[in-house]
N, C-alpha and C. Protein backbone atom coordinates (compact mmCIF):
# COMPACT_ATOMS: atom_id res chain seq x y z
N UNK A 1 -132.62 -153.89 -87.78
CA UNK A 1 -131.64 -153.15 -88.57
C UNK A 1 -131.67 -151.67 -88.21
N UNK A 2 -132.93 -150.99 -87.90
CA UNK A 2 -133.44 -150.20 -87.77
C UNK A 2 -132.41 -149.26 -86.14
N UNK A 3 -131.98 -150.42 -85.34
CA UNK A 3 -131.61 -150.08 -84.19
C UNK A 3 -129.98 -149.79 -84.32
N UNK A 4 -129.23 -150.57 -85.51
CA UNK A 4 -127.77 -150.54 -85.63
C UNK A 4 -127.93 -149.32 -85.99
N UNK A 5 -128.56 -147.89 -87.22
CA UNK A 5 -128.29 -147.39 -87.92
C UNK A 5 -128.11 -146.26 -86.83
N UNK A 6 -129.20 -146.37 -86.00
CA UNK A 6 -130.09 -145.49 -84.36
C UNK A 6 -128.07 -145.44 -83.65
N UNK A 7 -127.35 -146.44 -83.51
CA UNK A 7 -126.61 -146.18 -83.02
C UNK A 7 -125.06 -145.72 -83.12
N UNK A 8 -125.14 -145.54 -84.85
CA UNK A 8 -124.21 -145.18 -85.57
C UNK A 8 -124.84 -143.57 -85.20
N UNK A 9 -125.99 -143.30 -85.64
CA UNK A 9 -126.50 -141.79 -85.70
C UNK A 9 -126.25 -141.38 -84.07
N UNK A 10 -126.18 -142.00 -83.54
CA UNK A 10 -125.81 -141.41 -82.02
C UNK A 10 -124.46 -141.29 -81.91
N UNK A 11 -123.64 -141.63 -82.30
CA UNK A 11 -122.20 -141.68 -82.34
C UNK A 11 -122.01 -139.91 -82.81
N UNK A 12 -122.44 -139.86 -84.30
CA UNK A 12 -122.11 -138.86 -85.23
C UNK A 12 -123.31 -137.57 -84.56
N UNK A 13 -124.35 -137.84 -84.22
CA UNK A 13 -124.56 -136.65 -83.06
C UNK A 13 -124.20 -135.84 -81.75
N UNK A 14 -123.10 -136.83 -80.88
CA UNK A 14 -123.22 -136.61 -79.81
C UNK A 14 -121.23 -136.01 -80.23
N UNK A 15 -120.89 -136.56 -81.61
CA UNK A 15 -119.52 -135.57 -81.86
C UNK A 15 -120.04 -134.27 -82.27
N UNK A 16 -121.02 -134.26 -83.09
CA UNK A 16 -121.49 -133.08 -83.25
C UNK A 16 -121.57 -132.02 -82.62
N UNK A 17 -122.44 -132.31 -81.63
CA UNK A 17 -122.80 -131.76 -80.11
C UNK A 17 -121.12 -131.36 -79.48
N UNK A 18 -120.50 -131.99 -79.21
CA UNK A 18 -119.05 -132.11 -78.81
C UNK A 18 -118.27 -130.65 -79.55
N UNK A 19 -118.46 -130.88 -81.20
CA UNK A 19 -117.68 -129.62 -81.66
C UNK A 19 -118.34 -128.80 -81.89
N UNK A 20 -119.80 -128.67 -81.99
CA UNK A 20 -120.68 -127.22 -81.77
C UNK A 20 -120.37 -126.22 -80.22
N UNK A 21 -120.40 -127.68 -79.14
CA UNK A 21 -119.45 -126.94 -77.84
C UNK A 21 -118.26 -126.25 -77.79
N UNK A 22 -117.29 -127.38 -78.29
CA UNK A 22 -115.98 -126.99 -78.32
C UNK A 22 -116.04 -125.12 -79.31
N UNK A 23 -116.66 -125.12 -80.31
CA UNK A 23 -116.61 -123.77 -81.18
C UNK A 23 -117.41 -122.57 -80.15
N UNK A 24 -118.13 -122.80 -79.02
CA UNK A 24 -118.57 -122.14 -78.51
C UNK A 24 -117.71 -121.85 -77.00
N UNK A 25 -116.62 -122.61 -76.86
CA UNK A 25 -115.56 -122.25 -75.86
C UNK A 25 -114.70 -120.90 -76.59
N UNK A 26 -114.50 -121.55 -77.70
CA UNK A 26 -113.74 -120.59 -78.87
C UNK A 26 -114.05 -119.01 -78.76
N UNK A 27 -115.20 -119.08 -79.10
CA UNK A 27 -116.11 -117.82 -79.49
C UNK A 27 -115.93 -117.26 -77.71
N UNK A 28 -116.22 -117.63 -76.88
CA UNK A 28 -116.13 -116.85 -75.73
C UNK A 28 -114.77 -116.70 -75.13
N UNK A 29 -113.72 -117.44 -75.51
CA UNK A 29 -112.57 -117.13 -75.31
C UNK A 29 -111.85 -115.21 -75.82
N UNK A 30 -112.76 -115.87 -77.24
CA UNK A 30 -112.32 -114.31 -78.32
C UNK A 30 -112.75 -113.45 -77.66
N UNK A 31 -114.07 -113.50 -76.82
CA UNK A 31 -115.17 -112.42 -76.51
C UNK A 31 -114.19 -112.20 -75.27
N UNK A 32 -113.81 -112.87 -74.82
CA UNK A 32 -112.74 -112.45 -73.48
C UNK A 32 -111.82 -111.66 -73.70
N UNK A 33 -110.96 -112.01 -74.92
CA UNK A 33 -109.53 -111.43 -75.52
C UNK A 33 -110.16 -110.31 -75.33
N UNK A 34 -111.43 -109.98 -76.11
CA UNK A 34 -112.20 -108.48 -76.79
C UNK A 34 -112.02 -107.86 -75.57
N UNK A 35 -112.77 -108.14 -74.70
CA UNK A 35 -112.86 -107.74 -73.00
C UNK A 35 -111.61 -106.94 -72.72
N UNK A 36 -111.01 -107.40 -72.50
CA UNK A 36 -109.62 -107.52 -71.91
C UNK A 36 -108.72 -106.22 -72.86
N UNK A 37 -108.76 -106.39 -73.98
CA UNK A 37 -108.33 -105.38 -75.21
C UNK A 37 -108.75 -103.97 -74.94
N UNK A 38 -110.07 -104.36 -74.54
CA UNK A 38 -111.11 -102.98 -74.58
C UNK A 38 -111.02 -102.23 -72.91
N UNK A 39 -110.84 -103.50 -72.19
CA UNK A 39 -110.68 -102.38 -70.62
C UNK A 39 -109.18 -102.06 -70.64
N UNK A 40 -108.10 -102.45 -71.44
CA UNK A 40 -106.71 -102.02 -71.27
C UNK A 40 -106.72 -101.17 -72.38
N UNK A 41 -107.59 -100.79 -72.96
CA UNK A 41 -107.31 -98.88 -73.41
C UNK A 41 -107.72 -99.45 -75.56
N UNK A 42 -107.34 -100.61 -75.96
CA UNK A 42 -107.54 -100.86 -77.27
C UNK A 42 -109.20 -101.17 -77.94
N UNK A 43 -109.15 -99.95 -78.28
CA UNK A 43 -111.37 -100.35 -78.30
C UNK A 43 -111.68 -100.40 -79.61
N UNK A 44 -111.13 -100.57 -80.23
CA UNK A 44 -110.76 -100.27 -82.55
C UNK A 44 -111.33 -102.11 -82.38
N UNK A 45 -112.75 -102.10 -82.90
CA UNK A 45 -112.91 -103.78 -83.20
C UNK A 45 -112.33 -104.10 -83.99
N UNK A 46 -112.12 -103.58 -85.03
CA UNK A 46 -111.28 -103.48 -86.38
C UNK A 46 -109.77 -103.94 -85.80
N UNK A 47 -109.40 -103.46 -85.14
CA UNK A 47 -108.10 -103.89 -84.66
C UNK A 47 -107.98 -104.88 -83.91
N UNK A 48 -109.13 -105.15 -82.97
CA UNK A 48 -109.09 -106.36 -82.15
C UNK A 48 -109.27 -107.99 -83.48
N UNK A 49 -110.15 -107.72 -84.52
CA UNK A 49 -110.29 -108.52 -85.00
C UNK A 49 -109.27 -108.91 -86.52
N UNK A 50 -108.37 -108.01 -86.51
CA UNK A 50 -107.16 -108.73 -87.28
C UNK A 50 -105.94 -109.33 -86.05
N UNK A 51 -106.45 -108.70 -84.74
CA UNK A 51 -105.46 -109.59 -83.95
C UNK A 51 -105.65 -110.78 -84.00
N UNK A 52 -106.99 -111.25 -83.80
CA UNK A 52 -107.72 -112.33 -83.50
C UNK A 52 -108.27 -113.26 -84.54
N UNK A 53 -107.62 -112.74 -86.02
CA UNK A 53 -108.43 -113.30 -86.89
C UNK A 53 -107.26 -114.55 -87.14
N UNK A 54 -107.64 -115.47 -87.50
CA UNK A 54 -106.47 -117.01 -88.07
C UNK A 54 -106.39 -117.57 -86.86
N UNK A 55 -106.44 -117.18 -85.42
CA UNK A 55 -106.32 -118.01 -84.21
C UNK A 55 -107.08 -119.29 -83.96
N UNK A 56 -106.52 -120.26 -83.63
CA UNK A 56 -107.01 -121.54 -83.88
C UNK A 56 -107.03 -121.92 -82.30
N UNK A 57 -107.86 -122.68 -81.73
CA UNK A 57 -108.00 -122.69 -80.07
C UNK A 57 -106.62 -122.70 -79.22
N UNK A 58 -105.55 -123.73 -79.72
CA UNK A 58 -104.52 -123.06 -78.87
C UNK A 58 -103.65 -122.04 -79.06
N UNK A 59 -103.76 -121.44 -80.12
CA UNK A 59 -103.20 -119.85 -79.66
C UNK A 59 -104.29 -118.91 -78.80
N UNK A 60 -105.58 -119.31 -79.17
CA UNK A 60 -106.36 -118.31 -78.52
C UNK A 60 -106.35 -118.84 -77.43
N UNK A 61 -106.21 -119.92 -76.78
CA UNK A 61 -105.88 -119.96 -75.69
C UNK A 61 -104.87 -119.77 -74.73
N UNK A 62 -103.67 -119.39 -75.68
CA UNK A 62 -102.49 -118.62 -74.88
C UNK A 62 -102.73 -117.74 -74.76
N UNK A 63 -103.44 -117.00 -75.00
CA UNK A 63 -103.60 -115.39 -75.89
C UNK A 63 -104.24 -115.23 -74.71
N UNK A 64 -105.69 -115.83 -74.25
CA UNK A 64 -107.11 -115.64 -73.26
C UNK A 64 -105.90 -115.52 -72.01
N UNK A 65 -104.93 -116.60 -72.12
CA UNK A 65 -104.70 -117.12 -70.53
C UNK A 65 -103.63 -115.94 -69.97
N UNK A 66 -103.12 -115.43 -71.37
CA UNK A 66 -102.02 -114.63 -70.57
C UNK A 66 -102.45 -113.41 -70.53
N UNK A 67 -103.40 -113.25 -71.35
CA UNK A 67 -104.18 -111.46 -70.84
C UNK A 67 -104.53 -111.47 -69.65
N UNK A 68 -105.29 -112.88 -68.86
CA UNK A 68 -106.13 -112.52 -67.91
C UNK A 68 -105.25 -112.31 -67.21
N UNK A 69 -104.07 -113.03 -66.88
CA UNK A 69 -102.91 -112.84 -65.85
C UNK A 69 -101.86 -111.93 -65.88
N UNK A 70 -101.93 -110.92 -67.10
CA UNK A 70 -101.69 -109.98 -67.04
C UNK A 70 -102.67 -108.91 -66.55
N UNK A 71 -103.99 -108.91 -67.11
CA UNK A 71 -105.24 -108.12 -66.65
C UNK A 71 -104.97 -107.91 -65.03
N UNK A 72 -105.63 -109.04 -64.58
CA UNK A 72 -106.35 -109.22 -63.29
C UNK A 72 -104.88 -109.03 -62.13
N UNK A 73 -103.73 -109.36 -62.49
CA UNK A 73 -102.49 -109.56 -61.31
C UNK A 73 -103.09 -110.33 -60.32
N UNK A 74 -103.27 -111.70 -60.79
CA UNK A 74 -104.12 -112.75 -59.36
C UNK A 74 -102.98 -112.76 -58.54
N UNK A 75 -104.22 -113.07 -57.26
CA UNK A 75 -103.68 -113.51 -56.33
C UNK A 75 -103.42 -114.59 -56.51
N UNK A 76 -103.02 -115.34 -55.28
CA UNK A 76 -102.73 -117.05 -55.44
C UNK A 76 -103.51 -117.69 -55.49
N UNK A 77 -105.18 -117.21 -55.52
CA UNK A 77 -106.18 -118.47 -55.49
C UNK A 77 -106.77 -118.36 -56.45
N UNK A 78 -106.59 -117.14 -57.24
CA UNK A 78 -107.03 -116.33 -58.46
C UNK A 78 -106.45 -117.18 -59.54
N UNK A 79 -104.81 -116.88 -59.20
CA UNK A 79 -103.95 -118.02 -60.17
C UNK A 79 -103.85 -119.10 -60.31
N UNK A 80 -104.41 -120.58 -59.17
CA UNK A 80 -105.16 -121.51 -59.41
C UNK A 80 -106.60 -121.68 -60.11
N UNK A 81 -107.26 -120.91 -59.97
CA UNK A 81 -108.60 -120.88 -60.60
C UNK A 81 -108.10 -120.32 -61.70
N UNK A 82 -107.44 -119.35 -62.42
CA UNK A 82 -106.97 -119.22 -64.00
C UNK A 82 -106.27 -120.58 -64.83
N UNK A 83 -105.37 -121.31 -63.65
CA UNK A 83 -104.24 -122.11 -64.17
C UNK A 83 -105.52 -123.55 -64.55
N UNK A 84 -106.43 -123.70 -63.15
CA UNK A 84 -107.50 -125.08 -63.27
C UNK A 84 -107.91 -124.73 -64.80
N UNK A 85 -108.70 -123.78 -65.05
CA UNK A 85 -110.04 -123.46 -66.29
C UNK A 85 -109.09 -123.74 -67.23
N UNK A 86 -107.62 -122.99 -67.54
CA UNK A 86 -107.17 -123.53 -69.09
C UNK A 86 -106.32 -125.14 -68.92
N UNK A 87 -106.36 -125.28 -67.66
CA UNK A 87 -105.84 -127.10 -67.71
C UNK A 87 -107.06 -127.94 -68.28
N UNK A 88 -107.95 -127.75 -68.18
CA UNK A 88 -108.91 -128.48 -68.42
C UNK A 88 -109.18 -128.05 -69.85
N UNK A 89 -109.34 -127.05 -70.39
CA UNK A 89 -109.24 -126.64 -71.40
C UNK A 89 -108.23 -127.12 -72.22
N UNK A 90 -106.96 -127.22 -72.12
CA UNK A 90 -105.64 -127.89 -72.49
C UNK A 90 -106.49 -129.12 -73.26
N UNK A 91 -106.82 -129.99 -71.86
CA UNK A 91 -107.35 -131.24 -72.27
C UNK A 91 -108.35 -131.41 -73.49
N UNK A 92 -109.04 -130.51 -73.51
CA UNK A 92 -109.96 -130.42 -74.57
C UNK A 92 -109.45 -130.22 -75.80
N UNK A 93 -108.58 -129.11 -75.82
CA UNK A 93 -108.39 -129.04 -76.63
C UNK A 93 -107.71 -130.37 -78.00
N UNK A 94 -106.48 -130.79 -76.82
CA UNK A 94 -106.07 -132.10 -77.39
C UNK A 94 -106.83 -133.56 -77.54
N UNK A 95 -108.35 -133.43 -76.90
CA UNK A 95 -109.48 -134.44 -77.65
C UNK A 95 -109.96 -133.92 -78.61
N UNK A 96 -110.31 -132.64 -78.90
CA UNK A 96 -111.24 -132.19 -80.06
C UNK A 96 -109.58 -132.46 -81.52
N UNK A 97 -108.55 -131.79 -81.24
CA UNK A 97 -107.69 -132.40 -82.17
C UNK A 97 -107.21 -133.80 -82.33
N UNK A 98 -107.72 -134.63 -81.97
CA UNK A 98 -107.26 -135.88 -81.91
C UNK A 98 -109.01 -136.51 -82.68
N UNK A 99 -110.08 -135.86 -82.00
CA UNK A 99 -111.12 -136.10 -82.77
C UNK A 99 -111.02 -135.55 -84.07
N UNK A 100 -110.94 -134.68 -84.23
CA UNK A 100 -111.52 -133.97 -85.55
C UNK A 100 -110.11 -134.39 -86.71
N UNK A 101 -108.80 -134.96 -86.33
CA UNK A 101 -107.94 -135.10 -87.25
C UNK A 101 -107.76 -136.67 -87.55
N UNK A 102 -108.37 -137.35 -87.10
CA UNK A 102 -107.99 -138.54 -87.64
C UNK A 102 -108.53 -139.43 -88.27
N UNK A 103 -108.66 -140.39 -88.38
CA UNK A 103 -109.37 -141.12 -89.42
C UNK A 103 -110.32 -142.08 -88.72
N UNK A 104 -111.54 -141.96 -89.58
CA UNK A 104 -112.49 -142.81 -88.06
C UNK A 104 -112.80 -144.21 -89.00
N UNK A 105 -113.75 -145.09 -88.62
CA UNK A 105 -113.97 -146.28 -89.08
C UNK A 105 -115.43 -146.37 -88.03
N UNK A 106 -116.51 -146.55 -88.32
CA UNK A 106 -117.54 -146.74 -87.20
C UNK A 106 -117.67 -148.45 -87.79
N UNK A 107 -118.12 -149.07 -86.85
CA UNK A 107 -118.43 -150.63 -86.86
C UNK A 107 -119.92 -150.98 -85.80
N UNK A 108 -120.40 -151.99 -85.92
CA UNK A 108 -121.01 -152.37 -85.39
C UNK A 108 -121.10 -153.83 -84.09
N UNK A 109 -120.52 -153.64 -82.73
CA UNK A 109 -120.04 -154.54 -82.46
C UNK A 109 -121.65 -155.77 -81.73
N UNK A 110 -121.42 -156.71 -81.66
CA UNK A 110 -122.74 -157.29 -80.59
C UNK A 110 -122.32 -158.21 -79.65
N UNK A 111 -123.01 -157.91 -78.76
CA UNK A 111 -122.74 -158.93 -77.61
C UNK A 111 -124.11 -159.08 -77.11
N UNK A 112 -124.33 -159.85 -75.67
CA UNK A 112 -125.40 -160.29 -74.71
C UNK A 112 -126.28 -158.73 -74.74
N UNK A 113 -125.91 -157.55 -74.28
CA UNK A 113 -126.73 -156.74 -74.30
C UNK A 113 -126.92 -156.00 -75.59
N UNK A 114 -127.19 -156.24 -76.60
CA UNK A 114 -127.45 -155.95 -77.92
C UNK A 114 -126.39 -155.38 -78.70
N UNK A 115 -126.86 -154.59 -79.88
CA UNK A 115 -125.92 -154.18 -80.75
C UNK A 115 -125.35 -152.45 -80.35
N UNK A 116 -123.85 -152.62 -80.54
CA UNK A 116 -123.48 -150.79 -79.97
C UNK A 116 -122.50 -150.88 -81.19
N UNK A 117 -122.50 -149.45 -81.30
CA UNK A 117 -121.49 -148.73 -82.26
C UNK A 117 -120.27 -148.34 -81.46
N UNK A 118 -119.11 -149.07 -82.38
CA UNK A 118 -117.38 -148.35 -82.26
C UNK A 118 -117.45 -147.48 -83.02
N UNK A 119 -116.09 -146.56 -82.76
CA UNK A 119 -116.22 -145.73 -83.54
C UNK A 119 -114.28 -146.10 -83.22
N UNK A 120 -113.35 -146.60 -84.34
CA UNK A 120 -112.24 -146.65 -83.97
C UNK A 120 -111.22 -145.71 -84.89
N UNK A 121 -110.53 -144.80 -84.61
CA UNK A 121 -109.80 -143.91 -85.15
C UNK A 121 -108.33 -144.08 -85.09
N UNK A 122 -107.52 -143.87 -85.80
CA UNK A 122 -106.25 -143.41 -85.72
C UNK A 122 -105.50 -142.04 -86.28
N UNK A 123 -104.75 -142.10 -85.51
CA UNK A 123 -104.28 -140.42 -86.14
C UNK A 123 -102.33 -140.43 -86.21
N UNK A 124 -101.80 -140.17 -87.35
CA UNK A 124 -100.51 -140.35 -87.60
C UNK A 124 -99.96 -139.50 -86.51
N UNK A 125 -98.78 -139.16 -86.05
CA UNK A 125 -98.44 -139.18 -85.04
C UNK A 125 -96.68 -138.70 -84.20
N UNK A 126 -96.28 -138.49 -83.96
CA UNK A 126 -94.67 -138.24 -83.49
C UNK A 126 -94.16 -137.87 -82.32
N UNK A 127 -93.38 -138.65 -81.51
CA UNK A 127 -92.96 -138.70 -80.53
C UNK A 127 -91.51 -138.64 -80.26
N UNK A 128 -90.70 -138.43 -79.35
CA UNK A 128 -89.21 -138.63 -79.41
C UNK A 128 -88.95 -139.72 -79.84
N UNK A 129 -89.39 -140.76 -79.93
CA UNK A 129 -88.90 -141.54 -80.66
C UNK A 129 -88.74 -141.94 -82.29
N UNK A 130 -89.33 -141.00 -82.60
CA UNK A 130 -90.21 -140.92 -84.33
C UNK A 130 -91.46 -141.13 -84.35
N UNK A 131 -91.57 -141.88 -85.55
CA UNK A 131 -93.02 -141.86 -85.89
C UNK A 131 -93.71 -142.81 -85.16
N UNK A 132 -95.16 -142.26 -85.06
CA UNK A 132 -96.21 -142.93 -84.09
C UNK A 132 -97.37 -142.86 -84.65
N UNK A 133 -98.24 -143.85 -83.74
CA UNK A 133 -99.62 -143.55 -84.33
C UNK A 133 -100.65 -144.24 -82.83
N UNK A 134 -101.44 -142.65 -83.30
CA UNK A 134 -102.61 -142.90 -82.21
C UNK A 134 -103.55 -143.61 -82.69
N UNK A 135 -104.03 -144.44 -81.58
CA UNK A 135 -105.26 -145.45 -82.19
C UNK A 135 -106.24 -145.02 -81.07
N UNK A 136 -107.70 -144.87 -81.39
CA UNK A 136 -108.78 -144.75 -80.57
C UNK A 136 -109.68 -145.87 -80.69
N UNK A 137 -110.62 -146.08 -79.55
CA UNK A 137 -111.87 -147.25 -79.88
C UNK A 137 -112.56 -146.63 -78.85
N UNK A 138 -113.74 -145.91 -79.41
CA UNK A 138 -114.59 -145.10 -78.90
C UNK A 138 -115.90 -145.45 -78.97
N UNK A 139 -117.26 -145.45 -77.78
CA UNK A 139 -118.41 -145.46 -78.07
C UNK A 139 -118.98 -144.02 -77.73
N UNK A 140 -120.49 -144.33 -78.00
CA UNK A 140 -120.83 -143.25 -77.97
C UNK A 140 -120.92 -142.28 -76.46
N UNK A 141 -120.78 -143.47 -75.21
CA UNK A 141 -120.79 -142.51 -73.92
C UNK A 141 -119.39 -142.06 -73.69
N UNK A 142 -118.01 -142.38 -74.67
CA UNK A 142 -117.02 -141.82 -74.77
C UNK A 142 -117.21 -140.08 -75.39
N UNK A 143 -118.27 -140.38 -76.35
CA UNK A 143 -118.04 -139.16 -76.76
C UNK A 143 -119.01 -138.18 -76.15
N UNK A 144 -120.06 -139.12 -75.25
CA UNK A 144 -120.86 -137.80 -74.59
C UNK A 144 -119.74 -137.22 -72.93
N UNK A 145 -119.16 -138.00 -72.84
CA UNK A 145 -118.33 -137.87 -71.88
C UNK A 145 -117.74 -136.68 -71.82
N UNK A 146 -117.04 -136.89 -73.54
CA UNK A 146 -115.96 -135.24 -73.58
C UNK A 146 -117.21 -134.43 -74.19
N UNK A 147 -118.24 -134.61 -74.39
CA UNK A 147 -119.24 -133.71 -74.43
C UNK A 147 -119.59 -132.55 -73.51
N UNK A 148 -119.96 -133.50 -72.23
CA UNK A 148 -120.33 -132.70 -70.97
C UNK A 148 -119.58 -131.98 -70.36
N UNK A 149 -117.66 -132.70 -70.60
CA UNK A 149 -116.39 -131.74 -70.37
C UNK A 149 -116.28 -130.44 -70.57
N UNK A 150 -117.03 -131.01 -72.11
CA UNK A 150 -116.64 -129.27 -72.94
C UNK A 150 -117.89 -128.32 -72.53
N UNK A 151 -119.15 -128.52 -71.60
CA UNK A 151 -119.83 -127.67 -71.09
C UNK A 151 -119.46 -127.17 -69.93
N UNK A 152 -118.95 -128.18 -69.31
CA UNK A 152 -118.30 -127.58 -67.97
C UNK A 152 -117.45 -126.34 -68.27
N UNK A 153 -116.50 -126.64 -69.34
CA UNK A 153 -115.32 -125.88 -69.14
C UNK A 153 -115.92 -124.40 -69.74
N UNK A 154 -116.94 -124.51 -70.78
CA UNK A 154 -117.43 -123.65 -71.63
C UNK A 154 -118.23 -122.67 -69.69
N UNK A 155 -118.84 -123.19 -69.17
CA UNK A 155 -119.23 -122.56 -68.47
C UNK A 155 -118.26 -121.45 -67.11
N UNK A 156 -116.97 -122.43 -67.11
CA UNK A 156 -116.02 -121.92 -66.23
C UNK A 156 -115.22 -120.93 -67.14
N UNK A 157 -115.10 -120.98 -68.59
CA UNK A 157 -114.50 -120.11 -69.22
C UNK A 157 -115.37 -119.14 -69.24
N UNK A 158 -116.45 -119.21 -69.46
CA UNK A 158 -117.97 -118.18 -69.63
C UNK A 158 -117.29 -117.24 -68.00
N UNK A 159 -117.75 -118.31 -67.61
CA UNK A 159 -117.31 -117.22 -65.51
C UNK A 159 -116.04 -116.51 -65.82
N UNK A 160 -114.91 -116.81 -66.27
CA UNK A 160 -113.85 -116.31 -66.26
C UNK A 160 -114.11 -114.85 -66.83
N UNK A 161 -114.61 -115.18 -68.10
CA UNK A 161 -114.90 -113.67 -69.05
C UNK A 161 -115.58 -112.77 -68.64
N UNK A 162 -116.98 -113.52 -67.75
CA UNK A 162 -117.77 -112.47 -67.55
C UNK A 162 -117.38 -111.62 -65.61
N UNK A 163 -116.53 -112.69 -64.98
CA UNK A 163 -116.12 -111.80 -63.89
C UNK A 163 -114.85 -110.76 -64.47
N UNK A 164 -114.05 -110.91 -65.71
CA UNK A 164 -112.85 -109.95 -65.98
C UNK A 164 -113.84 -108.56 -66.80
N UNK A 165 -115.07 -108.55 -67.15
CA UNK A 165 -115.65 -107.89 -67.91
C UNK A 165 -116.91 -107.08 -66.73
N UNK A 166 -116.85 -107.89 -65.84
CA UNK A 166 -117.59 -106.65 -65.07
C UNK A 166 -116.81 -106.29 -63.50
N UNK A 167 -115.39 -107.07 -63.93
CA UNK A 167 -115.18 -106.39 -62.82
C UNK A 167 -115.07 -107.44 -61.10
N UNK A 168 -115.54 -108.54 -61.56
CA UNK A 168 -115.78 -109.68 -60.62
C UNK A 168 -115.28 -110.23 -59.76
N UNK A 169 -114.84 -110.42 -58.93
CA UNK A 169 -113.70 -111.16 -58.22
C UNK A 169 -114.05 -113.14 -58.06
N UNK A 170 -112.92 -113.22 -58.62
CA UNK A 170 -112.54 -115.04 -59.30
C UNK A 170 -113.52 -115.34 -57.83
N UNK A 171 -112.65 -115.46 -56.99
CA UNK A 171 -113.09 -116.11 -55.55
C UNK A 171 -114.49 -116.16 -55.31
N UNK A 172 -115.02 -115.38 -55.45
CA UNK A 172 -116.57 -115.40 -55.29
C UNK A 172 -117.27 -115.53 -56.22
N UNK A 173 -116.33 -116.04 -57.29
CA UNK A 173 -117.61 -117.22 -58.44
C UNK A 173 -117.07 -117.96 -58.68
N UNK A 174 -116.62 -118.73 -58.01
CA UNK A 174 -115.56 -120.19 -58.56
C UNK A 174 -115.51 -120.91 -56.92
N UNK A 175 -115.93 -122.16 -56.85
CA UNK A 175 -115.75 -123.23 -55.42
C UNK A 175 -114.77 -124.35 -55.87
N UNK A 176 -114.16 -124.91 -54.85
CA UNK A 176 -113.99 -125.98 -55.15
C UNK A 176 -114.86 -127.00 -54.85
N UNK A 177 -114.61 -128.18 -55.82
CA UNK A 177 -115.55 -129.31 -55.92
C UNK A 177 -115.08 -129.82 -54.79
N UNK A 178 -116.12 -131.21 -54.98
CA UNK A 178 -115.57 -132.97 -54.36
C UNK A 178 -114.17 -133.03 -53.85
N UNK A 179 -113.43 -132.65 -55.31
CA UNK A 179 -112.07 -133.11 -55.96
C UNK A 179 -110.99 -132.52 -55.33
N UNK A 180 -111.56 -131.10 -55.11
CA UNK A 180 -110.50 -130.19 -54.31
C UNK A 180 -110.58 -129.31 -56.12
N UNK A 181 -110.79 -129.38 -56.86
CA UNK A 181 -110.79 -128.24 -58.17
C UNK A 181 -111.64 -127.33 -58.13
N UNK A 182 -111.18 -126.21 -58.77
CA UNK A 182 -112.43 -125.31 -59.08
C UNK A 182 -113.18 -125.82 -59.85
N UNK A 183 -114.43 -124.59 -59.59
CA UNK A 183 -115.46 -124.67 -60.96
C UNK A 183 -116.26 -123.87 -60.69
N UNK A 184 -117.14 -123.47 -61.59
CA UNK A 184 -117.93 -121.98 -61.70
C UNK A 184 -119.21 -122.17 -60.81
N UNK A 185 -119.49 -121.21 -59.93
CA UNK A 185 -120.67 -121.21 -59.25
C UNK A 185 -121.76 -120.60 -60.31
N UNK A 186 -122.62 -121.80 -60.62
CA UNK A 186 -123.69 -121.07 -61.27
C UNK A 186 -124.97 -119.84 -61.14
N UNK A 187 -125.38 -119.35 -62.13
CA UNK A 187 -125.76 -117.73 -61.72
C UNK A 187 -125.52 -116.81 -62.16
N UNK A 188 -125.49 -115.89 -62.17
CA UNK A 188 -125.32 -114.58 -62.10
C UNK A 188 -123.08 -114.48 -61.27
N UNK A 189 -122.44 -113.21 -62.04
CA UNK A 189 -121.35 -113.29 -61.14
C UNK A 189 -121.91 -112.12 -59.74
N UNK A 190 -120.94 -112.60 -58.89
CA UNK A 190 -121.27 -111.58 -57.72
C UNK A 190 -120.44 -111.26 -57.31
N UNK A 191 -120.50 -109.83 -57.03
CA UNK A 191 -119.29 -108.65 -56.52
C UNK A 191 -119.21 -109.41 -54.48
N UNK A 192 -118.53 -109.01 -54.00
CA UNK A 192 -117.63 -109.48 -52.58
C UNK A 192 -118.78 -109.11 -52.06
């Protein structure tokens, strides 16, 4: 019995983990806006933080994406590596709202390799066609999945802020992967 409860509690930890991340993309997004506010001449925290106050991740993420591309005037590889970090971000964002708004149900399913936890959700819904409804059926390496997402991105958003805040150039802290995508070279940022 002892092992079903072990895998319900892994479910509800590893979302945990998930939106303690996701709130820490948040927080460095803001710390970017701040950045960005403060090297274009507005340095009143007081003022930065009624701009910034009620912003919910996708405004602050319009907000992050269009300062930097106003900030920085990328180049073209600059503006792929801005456009990759909030696509992926995008994505997140619309799992953490699809997580955090809908209605969950955890169960206990069993088969040949023992007992695992569902976790099945739905969330009301609207499409051009009218009304809809999202249905999820999630385990727990679903949710460490968008777990590890949201570190990645937390780390490529981290690079973003901290090369517009000292000055950094994108290109020389950002590679592409496997995939042909960016992603943040870990480290320290480094000047050309």
């Amino acid at each position: 019995m002892r092992e079903k409860h072990q895998e319900i509690d892994l479910i509800y930890a590893t979302i945990g983990r998930f939106a303690v991340e996701f709130e820490q993309i948040c927080h460095t997004m803001e710390s970017g806006v701040r950045c960005i506010l403060a090297l274009e001449g507005l340095e009143s925290e007081r003022i930065q933080e009624i701009l910034l106050s009620g912003l919910t991740a996708e405004p602050l993420s319009a907000l992050f994406r269009s300062l930097c591309s106003e900030h920085l005037k990328p180049n073209a590889t600059e503006a792929k590596i801005i456009k990759q970090v909030f696509s992926t971000l995008q994505h997140l964002i619309s799992a953490r709202n699809d997580l955090l708004h809908s209605k969950w149900f955890l169960a206990l399913r069993e088969d040949d390799d023992g007992c695992q936890a569902v976790a099945f959700g739905s969330k009301l819904h609207k499409n051009s066609r009218g009304a809809a409804t999202k249905r999820f059926e999630y385990n727990s390496t679903n949710f460490q999945e968008l777990y590890e997402e949201s570190q990645e991105s937390l780390c490529n958003v981290a690079k973003l802020a901290n090369c517009i805040s000292g000055g950094y150039p994108l290109e020389q802290n950002f590679q592409k992967n496997d995939q042909g995508e960016y992603e943040a070279i870990k480290g320290l940022c480094e000047k050309a």
